[in-house]
PDB file of N, CA and C in Angstrom:
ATOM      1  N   UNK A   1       0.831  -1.185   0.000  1.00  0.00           N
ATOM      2  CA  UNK A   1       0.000   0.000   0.000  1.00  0.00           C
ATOM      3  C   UNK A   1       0.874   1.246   0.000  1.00  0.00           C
ATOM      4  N   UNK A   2       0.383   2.152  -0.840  1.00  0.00           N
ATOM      5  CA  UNK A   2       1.072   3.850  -0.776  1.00  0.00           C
ATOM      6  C   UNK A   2       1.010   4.566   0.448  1.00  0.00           C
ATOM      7  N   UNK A   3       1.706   4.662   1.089  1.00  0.00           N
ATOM      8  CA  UNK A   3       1.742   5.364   2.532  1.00  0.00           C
ATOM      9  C   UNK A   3       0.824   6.857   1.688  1.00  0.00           C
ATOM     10  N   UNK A   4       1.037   7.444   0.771  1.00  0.00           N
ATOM     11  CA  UNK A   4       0.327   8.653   0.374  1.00  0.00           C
ATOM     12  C   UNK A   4      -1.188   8.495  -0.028  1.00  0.00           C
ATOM     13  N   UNK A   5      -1.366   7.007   0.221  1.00  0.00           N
ATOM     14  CA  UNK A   5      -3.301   7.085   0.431  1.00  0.00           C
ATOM     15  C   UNK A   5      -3.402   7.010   2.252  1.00  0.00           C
ATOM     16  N   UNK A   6      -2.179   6.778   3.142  1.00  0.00           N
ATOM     17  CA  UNK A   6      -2.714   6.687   4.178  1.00  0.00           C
ATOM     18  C   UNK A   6      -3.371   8.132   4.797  1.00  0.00           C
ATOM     19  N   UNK A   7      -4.324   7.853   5.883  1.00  0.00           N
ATOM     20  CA  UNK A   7      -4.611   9.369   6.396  1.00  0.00           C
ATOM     21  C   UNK A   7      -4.924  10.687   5.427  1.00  0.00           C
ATOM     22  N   UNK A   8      -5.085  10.721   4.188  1.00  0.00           N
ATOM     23  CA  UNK A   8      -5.779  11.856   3.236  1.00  0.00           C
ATOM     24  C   UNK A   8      -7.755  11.495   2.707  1.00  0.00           C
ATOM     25  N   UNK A   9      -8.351  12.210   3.067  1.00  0.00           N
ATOM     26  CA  UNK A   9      -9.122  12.276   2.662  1.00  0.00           C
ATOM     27  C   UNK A   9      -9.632  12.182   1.369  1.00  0.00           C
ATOM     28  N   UNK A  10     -10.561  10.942   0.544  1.00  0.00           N
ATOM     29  CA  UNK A  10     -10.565  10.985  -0.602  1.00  0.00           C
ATOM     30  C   UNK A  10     -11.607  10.856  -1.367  1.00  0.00           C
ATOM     31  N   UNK A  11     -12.674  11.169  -2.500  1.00  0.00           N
ATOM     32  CA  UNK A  11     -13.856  10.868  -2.938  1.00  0.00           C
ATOM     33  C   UNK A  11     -14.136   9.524  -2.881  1.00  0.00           C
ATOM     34  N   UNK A  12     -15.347   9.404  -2.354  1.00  0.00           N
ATOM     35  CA  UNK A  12     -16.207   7.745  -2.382  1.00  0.00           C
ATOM     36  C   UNK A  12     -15.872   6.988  -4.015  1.00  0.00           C
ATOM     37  N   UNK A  13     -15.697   5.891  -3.938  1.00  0.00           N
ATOM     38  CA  UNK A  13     -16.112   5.273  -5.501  1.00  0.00           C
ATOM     39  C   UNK A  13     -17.162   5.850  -6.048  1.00  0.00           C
ATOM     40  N   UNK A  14     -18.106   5.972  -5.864  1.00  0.00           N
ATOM     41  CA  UNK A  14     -19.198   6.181  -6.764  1.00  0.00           C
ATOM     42  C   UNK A  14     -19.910   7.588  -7.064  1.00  0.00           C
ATOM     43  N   UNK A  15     -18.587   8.607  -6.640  1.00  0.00           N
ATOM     44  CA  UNK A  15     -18.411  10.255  -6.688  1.00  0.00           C
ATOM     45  C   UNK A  15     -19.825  10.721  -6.648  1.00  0.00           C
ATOM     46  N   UNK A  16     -20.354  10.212  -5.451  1.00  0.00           N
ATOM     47  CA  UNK A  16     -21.666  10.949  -5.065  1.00  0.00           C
ATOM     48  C   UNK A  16     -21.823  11.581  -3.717  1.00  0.00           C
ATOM     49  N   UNK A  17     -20.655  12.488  -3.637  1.00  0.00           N
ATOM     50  CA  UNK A  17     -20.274  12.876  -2.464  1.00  0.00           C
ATOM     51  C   UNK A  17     -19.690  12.645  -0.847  1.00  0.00           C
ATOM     52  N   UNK A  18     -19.464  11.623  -0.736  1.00  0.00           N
ATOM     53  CA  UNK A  18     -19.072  10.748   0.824  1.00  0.00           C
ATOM     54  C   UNK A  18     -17.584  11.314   0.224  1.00  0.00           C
ATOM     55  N   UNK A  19     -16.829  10.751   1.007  1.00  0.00           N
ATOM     56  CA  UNK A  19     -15.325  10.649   1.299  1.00  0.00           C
ATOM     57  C   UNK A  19     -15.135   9.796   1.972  1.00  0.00           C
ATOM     58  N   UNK A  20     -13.742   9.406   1.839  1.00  0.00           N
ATOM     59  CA  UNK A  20     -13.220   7.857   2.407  1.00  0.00           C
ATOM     60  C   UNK A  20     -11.537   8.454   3.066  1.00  0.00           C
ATOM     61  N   UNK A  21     -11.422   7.585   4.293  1.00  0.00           N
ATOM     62  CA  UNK A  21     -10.039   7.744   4.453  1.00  0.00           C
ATOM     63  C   UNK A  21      -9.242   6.576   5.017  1.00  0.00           C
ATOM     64  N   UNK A  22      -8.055   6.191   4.209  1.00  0.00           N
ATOM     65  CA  UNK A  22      -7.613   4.869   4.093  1.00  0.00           C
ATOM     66  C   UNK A  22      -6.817   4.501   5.081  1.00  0.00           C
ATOM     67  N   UNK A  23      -7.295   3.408   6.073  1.00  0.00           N
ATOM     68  CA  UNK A  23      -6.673   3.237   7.547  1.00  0.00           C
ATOM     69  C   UNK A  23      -5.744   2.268   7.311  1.00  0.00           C
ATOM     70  N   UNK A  24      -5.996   1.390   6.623  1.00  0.00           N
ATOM     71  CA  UNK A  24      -4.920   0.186   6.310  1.00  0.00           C
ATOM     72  C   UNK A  24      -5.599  -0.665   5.461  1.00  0.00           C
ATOM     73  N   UNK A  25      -4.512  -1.599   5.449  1.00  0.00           N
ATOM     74  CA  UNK A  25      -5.044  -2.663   4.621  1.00  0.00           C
ATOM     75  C   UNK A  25      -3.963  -3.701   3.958  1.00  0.00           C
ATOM     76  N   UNK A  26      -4.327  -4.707   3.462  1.00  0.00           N
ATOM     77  CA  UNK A  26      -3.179  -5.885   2.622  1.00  0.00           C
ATOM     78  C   UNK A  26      -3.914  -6.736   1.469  1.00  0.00           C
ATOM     79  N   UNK A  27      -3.054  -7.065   0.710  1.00  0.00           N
ATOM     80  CA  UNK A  27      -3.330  -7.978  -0.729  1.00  0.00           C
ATOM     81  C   UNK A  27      -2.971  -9.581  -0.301  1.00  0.00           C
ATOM     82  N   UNK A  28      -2.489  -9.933   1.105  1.00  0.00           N
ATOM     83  CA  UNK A  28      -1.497 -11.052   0.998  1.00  0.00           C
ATOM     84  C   UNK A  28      -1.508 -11.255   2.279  1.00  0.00           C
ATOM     85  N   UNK A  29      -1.908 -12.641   3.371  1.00  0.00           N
ATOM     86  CA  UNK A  29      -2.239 -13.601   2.670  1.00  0.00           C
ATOM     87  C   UNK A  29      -3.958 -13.389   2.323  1.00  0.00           C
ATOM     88  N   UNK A  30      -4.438 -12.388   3.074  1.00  0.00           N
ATOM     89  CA  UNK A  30      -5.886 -11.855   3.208  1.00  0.00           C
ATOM     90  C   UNK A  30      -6.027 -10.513   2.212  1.00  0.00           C
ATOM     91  N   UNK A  31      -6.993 -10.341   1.413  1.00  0.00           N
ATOM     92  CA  UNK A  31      -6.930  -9.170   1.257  1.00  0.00           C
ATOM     93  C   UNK A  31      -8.123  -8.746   1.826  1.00  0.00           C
ATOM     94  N   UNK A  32      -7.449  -7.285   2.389  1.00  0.00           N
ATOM     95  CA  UNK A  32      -8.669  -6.648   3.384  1.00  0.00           C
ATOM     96  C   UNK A  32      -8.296  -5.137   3.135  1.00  0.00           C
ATOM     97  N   UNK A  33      -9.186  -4.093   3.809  1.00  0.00           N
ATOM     98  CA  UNK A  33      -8.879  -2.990   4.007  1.00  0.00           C
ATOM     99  C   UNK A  33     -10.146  -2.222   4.860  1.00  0.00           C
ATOM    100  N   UNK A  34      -9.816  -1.206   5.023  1.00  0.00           N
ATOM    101  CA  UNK A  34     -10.101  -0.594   6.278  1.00  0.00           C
ATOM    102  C   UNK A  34     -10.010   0.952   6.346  1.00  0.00           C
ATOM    103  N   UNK A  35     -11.614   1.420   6.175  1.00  0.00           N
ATOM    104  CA  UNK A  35     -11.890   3.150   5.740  1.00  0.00           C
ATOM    105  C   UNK A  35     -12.771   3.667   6.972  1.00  0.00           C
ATOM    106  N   UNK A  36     -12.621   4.958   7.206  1.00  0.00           N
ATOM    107  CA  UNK A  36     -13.173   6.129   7.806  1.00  0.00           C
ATOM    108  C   UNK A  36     -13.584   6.598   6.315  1.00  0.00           C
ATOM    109  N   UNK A  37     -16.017   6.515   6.422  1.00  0.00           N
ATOM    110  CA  UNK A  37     -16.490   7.085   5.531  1.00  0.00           C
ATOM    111  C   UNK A  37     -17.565   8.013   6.060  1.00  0.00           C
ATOM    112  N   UNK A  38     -16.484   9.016   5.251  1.00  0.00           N
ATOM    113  CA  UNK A  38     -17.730  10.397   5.743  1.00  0.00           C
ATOM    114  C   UNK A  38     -18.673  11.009   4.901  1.00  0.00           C
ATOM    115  N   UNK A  39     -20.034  11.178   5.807  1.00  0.00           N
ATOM    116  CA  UNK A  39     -21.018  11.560   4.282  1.00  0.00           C
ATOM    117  C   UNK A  39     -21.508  12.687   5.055  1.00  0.00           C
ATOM    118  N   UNK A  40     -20.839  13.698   4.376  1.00  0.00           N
ATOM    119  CA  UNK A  40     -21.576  15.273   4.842  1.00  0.00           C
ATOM    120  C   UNK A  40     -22.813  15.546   3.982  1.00  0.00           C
ATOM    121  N   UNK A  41     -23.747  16.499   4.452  1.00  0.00           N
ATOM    122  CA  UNK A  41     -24.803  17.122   3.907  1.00  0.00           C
ATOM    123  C   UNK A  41     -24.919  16.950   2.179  1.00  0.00           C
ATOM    124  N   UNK A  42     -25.864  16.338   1.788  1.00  0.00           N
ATOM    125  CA  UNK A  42     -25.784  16.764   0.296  1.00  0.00           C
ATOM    126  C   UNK A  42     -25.336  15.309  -0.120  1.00  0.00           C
ATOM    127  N   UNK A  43     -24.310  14.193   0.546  1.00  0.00           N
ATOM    128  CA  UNK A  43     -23.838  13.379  -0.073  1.00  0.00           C
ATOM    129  C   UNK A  43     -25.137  11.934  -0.345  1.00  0.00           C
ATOM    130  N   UNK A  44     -24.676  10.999  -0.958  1.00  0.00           N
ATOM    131  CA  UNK A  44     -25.905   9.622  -0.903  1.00  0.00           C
ATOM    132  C   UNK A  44     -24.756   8.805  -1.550  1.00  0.00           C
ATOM    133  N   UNK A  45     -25.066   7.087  -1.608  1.00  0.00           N
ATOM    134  CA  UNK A  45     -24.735   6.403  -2.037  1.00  0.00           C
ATOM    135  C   UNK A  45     -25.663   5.785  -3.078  1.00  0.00           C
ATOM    136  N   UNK A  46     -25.545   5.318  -4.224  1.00  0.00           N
ATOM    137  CA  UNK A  46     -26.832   5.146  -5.145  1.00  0.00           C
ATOM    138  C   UNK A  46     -26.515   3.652  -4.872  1.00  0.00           C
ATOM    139  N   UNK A  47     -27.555   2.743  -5.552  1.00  0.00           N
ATOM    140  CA  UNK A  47     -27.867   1.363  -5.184  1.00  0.00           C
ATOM    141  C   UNK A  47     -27.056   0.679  -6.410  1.00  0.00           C
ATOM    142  N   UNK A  48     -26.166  -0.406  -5.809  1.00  0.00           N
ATOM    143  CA  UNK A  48     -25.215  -0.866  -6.634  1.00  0.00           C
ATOM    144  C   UNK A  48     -25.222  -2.174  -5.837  1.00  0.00           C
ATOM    145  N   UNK A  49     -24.061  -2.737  -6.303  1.00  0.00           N
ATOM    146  CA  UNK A  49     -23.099  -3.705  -5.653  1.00  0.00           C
ATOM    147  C   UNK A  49     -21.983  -3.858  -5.829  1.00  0.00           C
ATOM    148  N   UNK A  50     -21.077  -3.992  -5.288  1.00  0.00           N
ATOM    149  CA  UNK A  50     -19.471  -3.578  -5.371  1.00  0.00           C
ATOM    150  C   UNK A  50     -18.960  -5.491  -6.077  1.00  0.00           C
ATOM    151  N   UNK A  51     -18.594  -5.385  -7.353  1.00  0.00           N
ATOM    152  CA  UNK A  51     -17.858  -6.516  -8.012  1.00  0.00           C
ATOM    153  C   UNK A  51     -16.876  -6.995  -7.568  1.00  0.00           C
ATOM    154  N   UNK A  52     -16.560  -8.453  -7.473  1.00  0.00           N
ATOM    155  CA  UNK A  52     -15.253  -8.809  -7.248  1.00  0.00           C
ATOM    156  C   UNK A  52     -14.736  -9.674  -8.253  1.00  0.00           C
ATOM    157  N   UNK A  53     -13.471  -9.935  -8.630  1.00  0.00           N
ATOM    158  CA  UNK A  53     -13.371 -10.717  -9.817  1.00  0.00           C
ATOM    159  C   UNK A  53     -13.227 -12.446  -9.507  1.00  0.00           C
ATOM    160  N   UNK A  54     -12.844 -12.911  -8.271  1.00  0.00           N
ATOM    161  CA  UNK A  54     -13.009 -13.851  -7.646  1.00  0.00           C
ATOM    162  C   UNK A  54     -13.123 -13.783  -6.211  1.00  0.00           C
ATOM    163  N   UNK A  55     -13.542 -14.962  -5.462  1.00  0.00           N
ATOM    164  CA  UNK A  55     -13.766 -14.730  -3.984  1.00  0.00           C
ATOM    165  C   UNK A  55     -15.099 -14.355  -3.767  1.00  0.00           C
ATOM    166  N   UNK A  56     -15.526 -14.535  -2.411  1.00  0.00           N
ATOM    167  CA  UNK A  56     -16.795 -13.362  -1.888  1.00  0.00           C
ATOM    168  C   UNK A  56     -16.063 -12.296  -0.919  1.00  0.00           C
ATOM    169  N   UNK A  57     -17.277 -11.503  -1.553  1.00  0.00           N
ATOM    170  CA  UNK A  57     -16.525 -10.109  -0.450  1.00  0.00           C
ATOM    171  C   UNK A  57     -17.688  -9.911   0.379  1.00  0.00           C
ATOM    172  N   UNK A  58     -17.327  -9.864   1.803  1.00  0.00           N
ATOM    173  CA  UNK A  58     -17.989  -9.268   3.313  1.00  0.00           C
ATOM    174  C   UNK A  58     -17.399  -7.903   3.579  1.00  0.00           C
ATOM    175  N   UNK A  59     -18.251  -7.381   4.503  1.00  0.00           N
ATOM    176  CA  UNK A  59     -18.117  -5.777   4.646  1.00  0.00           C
ATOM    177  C   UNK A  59     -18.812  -5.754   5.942  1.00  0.00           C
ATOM    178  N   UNK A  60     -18.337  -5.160   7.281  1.00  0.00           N
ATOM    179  CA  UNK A  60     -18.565  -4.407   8.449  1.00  0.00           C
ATOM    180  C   UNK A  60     -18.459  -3.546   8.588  1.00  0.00           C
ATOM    181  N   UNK A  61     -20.047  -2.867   8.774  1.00  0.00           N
ATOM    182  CA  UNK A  61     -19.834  -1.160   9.119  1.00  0.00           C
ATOM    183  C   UNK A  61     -20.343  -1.048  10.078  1.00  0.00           C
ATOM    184  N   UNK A  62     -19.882   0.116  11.025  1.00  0.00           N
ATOM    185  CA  UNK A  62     -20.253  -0.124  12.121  1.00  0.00           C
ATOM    186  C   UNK A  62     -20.550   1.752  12.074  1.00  0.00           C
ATOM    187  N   UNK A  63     -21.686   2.490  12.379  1.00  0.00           N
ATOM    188  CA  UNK A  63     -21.735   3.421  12.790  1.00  0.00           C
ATOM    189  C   UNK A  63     -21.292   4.294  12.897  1.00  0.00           C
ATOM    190  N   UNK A  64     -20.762   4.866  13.449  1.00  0.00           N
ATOM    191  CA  UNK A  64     -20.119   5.645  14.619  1.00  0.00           C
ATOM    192  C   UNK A  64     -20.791   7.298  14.937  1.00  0.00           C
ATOM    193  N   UNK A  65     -21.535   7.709  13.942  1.00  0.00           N
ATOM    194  CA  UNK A  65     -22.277   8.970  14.358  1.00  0.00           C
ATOM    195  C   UNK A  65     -23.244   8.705  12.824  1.00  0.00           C
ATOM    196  N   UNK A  66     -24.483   8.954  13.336  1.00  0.00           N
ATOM    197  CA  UNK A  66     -25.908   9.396  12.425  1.00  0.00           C
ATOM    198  C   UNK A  66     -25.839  10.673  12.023  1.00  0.00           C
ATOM    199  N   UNK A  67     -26.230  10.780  10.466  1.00  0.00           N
ATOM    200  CA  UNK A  67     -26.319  12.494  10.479  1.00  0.00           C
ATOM    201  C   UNK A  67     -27.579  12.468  11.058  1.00  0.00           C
ATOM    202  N   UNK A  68     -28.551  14.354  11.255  1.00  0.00           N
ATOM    203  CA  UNK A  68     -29.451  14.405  11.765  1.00  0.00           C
ATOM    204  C   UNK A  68     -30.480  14.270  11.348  1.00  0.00           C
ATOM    205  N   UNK A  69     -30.376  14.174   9.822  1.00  0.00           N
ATOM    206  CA  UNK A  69     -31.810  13.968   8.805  1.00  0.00           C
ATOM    207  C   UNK A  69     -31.062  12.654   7.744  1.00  0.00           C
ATOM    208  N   UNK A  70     -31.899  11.801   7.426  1.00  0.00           N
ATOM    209  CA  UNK A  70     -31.362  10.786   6.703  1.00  0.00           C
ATOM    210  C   UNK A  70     -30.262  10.239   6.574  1.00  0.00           C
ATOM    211  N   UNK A  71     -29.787  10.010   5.468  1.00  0.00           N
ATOM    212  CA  UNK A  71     -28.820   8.966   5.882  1.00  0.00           C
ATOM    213  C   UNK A  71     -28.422   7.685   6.082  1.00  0.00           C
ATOM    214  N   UNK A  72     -29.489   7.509   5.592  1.00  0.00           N
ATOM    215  CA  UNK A  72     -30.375   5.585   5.647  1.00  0.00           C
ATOM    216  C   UNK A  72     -29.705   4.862   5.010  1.00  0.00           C
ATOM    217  N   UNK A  73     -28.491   3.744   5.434  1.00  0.00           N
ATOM    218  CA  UNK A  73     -28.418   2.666   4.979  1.00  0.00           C
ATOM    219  C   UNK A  73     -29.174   1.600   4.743  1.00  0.00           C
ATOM    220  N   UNK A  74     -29.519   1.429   3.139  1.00  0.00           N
ATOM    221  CA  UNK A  74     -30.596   0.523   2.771  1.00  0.00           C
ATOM    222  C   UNK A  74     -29.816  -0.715   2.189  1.00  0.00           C
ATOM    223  N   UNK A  75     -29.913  -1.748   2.407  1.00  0.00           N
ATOM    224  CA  UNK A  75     -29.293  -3.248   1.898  1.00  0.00           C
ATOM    225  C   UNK A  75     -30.464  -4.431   1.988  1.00  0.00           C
ATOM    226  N   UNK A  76     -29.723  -5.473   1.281  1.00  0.00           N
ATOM    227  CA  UNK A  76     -30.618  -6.717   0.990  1.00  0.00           C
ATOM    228  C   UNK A  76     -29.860  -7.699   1.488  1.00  0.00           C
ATOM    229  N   UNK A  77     -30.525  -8.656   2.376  1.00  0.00           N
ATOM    230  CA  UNK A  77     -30.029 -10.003   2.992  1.00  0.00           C
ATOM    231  C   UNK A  77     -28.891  -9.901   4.076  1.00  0.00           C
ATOM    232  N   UNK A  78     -28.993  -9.158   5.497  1.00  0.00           N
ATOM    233  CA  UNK A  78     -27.858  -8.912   6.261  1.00  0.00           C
ATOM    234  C   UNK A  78     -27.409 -10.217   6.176  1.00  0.00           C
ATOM    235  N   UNK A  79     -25.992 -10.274   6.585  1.00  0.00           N
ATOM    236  CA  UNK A  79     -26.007 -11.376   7.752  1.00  0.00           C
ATOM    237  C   UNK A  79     -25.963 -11.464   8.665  1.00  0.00           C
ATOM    238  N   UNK A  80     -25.620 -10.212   9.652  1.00  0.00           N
ATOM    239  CA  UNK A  80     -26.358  -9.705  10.828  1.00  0.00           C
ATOM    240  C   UNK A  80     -26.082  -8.072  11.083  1.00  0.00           C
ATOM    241  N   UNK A  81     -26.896  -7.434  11.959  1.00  0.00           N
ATOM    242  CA  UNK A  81     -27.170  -6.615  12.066  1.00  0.00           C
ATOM    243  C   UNK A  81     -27.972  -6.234  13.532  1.00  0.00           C
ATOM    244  N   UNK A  82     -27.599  -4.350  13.557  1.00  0.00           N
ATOM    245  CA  UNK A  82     -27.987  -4.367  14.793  1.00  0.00           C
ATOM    246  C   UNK A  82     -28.261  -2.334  14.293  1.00  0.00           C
ATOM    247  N   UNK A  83     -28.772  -1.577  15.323  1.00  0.00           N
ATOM    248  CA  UNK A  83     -28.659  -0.307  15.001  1.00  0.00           C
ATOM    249  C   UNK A  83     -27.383   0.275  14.350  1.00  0.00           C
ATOM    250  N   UNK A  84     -26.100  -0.170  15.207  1.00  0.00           N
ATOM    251  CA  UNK A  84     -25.119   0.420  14.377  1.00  0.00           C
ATOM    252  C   UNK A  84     -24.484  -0.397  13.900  1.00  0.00           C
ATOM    253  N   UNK A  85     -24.266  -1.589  13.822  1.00  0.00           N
ATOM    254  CA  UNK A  85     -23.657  -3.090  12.929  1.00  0.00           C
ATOM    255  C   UNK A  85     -24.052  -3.286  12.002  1.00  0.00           C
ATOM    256  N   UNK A  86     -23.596  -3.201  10.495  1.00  0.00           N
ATOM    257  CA  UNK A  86     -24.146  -3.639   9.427  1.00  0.00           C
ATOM    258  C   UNK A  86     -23.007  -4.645   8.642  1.00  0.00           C
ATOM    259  N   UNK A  87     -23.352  -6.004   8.861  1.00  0.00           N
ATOM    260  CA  UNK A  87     -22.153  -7.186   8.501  1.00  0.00           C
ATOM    261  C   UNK A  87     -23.214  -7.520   6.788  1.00  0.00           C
ATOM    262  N   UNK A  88     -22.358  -7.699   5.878  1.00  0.00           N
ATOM    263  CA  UNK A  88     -23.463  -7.992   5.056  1.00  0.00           C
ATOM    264  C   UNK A  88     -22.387  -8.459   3.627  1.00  0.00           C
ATOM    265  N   UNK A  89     -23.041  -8.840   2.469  1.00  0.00           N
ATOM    266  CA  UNK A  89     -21.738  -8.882   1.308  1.00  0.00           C
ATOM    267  C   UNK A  89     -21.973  -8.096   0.352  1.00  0.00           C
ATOM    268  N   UNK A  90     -21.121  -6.899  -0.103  1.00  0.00           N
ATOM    269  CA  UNK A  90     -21.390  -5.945  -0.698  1.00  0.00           C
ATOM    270  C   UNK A  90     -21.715  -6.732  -2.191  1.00  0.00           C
ATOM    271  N   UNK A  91     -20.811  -7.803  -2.412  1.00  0.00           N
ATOM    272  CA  UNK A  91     -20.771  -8.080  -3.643  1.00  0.00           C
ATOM    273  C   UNK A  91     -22.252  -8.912  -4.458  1.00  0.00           C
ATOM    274  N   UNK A  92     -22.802  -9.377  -3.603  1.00  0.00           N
ATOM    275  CA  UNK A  92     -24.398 -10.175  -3.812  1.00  0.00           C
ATOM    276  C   UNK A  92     -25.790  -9.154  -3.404  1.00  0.00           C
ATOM    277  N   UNK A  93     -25.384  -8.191  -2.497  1.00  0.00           N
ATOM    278  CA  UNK A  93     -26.509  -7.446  -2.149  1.00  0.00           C
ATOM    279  C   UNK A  93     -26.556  -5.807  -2.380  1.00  0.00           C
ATOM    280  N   UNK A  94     -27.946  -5.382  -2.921  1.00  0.00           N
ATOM    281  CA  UNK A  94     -27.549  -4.171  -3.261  1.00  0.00           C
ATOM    282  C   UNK A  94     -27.546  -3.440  -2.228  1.00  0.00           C
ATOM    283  N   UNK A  95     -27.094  -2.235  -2.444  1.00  0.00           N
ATOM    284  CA  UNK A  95     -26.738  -1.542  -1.233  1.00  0.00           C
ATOM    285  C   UNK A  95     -26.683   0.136  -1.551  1.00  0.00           C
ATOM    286  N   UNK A  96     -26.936   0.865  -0.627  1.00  0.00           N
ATOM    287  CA  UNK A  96     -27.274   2.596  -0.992  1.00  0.00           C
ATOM    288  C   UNK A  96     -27.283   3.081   0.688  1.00  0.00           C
ATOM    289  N   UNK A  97     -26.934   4.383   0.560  1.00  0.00           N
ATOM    290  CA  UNK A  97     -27.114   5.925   1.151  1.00  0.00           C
ATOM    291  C   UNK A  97     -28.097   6.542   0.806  1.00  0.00           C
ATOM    292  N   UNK A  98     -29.016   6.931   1.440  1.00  0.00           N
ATOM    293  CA  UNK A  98     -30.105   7.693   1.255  1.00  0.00           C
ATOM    294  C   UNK A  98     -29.209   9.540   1.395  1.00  0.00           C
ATOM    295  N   UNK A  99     -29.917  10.306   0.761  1.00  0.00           N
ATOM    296  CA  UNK A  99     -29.077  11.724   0.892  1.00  0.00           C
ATOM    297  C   UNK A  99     -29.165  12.075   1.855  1.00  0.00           C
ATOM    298  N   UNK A 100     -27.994  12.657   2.364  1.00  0.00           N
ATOM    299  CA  UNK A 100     -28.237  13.085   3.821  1.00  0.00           C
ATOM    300  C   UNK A 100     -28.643  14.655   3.680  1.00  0.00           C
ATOM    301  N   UNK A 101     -29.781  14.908   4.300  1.00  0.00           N
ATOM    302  CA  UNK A 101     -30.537  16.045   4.131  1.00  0.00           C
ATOM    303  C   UNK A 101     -29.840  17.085   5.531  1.00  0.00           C
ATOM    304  N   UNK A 102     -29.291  16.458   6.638  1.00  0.00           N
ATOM    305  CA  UNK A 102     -28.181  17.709   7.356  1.00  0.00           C
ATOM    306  C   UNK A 102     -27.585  16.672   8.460  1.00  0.00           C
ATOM    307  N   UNK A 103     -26.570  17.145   8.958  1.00  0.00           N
ATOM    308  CA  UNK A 103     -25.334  16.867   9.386  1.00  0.00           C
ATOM    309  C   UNK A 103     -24.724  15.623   8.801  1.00  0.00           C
ATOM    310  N   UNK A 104     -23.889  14.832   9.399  1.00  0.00           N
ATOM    311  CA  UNK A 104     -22.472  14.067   8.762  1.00  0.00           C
ATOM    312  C   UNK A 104     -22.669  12.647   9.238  1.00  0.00           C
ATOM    313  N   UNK A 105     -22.654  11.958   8.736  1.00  0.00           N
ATOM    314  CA  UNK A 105     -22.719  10.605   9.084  1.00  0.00           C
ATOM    315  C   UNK A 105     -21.459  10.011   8.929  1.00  0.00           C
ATOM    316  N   UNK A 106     -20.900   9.260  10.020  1.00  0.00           N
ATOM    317  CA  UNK A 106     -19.152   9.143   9.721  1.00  0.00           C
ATOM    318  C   UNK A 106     -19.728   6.681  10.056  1.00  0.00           C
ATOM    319  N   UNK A 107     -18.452   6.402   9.320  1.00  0.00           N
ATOM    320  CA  UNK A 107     -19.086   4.869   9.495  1.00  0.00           C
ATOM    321  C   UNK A 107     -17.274   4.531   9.547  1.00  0.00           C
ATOM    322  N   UNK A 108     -17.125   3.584  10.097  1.00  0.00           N
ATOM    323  CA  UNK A 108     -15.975   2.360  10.134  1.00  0.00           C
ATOM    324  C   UNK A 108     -16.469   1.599   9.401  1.00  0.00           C
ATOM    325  N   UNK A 109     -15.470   1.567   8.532  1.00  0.00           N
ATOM    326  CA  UNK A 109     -15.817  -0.181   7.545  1.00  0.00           C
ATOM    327  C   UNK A 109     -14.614  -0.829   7.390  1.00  0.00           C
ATOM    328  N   UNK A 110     -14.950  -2.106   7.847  1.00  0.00           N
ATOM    329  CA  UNK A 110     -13.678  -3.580   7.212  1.00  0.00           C
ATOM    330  C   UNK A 110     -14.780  -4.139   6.142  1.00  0.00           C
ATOM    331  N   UNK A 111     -13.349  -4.512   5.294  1.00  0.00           N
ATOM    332  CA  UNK A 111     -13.909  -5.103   4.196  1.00  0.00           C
ATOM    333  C   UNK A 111     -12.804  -6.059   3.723  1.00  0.00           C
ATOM    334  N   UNK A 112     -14.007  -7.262   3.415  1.00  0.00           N
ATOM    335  CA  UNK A 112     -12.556  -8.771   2.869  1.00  0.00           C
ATOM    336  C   UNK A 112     -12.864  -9.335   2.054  1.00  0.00           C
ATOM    337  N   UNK A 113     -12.161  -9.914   1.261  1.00  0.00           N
ATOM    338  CA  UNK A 113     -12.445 -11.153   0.200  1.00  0.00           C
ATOM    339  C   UNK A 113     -11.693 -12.700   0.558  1.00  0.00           C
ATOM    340  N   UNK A 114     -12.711 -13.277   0.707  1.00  0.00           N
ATOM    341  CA  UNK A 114     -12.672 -14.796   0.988  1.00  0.00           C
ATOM    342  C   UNK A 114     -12.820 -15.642  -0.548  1.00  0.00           C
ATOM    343  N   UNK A 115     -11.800 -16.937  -0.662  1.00  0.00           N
ATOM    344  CA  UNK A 115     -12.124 -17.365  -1.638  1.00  0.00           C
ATOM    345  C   UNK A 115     -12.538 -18.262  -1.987  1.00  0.00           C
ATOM    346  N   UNK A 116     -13.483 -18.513  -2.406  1.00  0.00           N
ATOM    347  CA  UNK A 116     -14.461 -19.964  -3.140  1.00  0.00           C
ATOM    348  C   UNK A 116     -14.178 -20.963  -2.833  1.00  0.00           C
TER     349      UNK A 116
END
């Protein structure tokens, strides 16, 4: 990994306003990684699913502050879940941000690929 993605703030994949900031991560023997995602006012996630080219990929997000108006993580088929726990596989289920209509919604996410 580029020490110059560590700690900088950077646009979401799907440039619909969030930001991501890259805590760590590895290709070998696991590949995993590990973001601080922030969704200020104005931002959303649209309904997708994140591809992998082999493996399944799992994803833990865990909370950590609600904005004050929306903000709604919407997904299909947890595998578990709780108010602020969202364990689920990005790659089989769709998944979205509702717009956040005011303040910042900040989330921890691990994310891995396991293989077949």
């Amino acid at each position: 990994m580029s020490v110059r993605r560590l700690f900088k703030w950077r646009g979401g994949r799907q440039a619909s306003g969030y930001d991501k900031l890259f805590l760590g991560g590895a290709h070998w023997p696991i590949r995993f990684d590990i973001y601080l995602l922030r969704f200020p006012t104005g931002s959303c996630v649209p309904e997708h699913k994140d591809e992998v080219d082999d493996g399944q990929h799992y994803r833990l997000n865990i909370v950590l502050r609600n904005a004050r108006e929306e903000g709604v993580f919407n997904y299909e088929a947890p595998i578990f879940e709780t108010r602020r726990i969202k364990f689920f596989r990005p790659d089989t289920s769709l998944h979205s941000v509702s717009k956040i209509e005011a303040g910042v919604r900040y989330v921890f996410s691990i994310g891995w690929l396991t293989h077949k």
